[in-house]
C-alpha atoms as a PDB file:
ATOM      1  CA  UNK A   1      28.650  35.911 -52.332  1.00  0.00           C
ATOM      2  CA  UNK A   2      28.923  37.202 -48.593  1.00  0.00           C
ATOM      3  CA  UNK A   3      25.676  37.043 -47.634  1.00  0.00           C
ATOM      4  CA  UNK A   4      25.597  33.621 -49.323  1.00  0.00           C
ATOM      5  CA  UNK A   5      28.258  31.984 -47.484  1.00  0.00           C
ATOM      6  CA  UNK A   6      26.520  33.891 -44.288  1.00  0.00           C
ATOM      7  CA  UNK A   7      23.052  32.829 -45.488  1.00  0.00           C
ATOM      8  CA  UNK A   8      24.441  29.197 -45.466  1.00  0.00           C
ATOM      9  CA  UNK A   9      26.669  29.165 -42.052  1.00  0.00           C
ATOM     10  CA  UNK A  10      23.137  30.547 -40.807  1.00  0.00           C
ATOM     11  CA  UNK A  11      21.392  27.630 -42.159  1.00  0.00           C
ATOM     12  CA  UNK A  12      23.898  25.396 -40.530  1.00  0.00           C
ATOM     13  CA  UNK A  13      23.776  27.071 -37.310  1.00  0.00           C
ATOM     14  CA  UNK A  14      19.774  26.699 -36.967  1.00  0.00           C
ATOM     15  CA  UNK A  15      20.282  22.874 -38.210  1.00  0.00           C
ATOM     16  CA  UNK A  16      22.746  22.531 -35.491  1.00  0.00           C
ATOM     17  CA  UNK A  17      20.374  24.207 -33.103  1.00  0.00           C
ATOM     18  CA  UNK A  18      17.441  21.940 -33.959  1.00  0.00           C
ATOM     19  CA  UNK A  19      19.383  18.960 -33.744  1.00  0.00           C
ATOM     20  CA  UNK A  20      20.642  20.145 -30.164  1.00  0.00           C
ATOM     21  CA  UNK A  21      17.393  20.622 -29.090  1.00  0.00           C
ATOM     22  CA  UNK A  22      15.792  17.348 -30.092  1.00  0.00           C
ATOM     23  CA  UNK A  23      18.427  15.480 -28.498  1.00  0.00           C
ATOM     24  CA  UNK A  24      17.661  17.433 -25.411  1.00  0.00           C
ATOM     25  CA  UNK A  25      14.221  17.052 -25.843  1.00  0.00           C
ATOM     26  CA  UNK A  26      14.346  13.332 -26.315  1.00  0.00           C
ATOM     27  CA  UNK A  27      16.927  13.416 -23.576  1.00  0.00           C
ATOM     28  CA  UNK A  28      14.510  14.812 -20.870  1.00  0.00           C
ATOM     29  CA  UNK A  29      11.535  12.831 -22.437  1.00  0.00           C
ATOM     30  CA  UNK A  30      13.829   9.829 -21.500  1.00  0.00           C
ATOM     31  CA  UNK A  31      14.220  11.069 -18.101  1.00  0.00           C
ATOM     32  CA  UNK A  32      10.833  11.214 -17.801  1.00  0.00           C
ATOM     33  CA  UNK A  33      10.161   8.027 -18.847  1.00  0.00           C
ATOM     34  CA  UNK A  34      12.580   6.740 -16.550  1.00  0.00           C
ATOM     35  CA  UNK A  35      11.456   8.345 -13.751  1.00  0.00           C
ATOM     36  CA  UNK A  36       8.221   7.146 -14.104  1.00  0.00           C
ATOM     37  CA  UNK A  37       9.310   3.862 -14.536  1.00  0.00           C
ATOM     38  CA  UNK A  38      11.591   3.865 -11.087  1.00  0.00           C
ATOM     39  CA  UNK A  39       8.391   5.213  -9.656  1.00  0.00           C
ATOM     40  CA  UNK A  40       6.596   2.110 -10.306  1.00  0.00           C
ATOM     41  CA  UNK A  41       8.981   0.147  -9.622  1.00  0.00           C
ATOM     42  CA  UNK A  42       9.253   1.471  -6.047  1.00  0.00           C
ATOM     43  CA  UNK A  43       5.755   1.469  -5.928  1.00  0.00           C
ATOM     44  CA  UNK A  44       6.033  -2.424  -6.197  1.00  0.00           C
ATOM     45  CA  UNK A  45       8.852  -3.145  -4.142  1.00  0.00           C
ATOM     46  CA  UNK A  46       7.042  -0.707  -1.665  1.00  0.00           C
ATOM     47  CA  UNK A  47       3.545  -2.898  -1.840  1.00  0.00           C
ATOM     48  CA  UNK A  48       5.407  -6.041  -1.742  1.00  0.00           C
ATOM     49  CA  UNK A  49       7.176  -5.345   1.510  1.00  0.00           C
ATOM     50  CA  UNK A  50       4.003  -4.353   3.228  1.00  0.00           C
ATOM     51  CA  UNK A  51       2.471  -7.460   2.117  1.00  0.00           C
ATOM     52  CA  UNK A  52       5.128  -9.292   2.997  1.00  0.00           C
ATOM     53  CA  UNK A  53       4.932  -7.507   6.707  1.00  0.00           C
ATOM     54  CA  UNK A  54       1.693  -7.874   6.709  1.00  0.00           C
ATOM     55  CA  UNK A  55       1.663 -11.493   6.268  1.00  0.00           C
ATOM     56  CA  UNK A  56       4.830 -12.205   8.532  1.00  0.00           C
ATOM     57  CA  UNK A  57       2.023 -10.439  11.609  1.00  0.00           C
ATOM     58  CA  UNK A  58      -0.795 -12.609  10.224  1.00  0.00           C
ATOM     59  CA  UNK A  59       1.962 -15.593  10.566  1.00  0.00           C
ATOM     60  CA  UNK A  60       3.074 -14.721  14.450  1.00  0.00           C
ATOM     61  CA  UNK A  61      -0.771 -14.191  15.442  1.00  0.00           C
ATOM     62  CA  UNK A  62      -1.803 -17.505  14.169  1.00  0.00           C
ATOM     63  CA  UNK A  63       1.157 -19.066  16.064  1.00  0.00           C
ATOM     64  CA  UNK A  64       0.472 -16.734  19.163  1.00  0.00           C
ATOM     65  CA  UNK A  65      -3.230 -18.225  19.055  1.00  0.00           C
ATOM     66  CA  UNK A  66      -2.062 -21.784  18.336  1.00  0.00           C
ATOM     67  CA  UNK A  67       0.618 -21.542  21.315  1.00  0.00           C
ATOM     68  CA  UNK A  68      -2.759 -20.427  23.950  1.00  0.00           C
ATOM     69  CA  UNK A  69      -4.473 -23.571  22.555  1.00  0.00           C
ATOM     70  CA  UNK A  70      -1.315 -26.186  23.024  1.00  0.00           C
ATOM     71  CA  UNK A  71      -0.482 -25.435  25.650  1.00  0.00           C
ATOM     72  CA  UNK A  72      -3.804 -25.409  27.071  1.00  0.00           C
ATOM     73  CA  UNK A  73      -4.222 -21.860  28.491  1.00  0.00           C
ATOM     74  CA  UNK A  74      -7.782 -21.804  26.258  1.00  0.00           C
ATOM     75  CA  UNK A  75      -9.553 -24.842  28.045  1.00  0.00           C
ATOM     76  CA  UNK A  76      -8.060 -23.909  31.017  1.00  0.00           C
ATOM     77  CA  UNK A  77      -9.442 -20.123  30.768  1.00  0.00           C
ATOM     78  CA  UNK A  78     -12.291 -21.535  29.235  1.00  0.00           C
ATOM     79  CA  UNK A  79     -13.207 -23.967  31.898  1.00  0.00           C
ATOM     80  CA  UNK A  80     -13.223 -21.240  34.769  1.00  0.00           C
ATOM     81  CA  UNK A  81     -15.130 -18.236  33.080  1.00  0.00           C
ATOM     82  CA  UNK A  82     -17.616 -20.871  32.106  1.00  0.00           C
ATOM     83  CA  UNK A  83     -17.574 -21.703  35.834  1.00  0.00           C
ATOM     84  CA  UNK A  84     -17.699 -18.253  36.987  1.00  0.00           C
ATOM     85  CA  UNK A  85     -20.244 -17.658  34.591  1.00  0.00           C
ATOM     86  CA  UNK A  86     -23.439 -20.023  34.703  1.00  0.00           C
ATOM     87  CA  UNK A  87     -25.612 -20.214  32.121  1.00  0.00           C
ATOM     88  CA  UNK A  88     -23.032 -19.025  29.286  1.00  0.00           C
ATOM     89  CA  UNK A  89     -22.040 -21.926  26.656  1.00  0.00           C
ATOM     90  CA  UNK A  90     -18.852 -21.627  24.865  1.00  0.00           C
ATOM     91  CA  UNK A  91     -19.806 -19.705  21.973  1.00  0.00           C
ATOM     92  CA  UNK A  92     -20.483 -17.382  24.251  1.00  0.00           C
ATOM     93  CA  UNK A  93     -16.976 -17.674  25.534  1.00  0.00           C
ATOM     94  CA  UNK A  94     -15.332 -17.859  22.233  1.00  0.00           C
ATOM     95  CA  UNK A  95     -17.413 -14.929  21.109  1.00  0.00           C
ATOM     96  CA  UNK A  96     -17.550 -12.348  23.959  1.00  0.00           C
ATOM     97  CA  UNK A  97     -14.941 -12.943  26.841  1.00  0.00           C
ATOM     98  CA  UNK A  98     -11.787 -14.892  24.789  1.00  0.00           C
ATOM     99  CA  UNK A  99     -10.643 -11.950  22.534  1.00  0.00           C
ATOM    100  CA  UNK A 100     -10.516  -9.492  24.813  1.00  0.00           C
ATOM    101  CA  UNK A 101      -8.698 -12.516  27.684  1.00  0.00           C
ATOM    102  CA  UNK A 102      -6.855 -13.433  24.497  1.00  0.00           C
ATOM    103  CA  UNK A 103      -5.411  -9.647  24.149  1.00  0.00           C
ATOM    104  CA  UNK A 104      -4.323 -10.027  27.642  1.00  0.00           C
ATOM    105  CA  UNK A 105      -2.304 -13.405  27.763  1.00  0.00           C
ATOM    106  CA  UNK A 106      -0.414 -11.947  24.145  1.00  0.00           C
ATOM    107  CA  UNK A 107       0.288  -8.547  25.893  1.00  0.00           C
ATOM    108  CA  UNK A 108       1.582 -10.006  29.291  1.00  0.00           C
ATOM    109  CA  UNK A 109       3.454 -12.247  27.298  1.00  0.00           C
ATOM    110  CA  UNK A 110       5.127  -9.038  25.046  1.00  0.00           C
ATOM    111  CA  UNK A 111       5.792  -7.515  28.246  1.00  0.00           C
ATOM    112  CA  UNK A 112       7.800 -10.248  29.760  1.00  0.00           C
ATOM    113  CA  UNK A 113       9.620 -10.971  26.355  1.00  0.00           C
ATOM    114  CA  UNK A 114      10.638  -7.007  26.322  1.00  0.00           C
ATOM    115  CA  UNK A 115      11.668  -7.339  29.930  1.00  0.00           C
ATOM    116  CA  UNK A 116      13.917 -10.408  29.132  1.00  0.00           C
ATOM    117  CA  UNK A 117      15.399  -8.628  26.346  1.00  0.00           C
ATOM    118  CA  UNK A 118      15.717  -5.561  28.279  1.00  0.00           C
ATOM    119  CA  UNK A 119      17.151  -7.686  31.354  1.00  0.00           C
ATOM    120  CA  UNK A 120      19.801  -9.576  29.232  1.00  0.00           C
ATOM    121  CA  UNK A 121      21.087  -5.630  27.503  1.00  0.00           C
ATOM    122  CA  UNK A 122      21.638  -5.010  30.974  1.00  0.00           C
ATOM    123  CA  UNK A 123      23.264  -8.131  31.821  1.00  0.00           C
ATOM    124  CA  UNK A 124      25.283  -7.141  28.362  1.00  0.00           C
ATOM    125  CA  UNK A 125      26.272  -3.188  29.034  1.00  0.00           C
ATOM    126  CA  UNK A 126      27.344  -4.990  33.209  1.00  0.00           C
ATOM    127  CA  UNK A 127      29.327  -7.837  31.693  1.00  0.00           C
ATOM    128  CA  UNK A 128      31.208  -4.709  29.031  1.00  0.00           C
ATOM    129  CA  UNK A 129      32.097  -2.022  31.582  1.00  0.00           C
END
């Protein structure tokens, strides 16, 4: 009778066990799942922002290049290499000299938007203290 009444609280002990363990197995097979899942997600959300970066630089270059032509700084640059340079037609112009005069104009015009800024924090930290 003992050692049926043992045999049986043994049986329900293992059953107990079992079930423990599946739940904990299905528990960290959950986890898994989910952490997969976050890592595509972030994946996503990562590849959208650098799209969206990427087109936001694509958006500022085309208006960088379409401020050089309104306001005429292309003809006028234009005008005097072609000058300075007989025999050259503009495709020659547009093809060999403007990217590189192009580089310049954008990078002296950086450089004297970061020296405003920097000038008006100055003006900012005076006007504080």
């Amino acid at each position: 009778m003992k050692d049926e009444i043992q045999a049986r609280q043994e049986r329900a002990l293992d059953e107990q066990r079992r079930e423990r363990e599946e739940r904990e197995s299905a528990a960290g097979r959950q986890l898994a799942a989910n952490a997969r899942e976050n890592a595509a997600v972030r994946a996503r959300y990562l590849a959208g922002l650098t799209a969206e970066r990427e087109a936001k630089r694509r958006a500022a270059e085309a208006a960088d290049e379409q401020a050089l032509v309104d306001d005429g700084k292309h003809r006028r640059v234009r005008r005097e290499w072609l000058a300075a340079h007989p025999g050259s037609t503009t495709a020659d112009f547009d093809g060999q000299a403007w990217p590189h005069l192009r580089a310049n104009i954008l990078e002296e015009r950086r450089r004297a938007a970061e020296e405003r800024s920097q000038q008006a924090l100055r003006a900012r930290r005076a006007s504080t203290f």
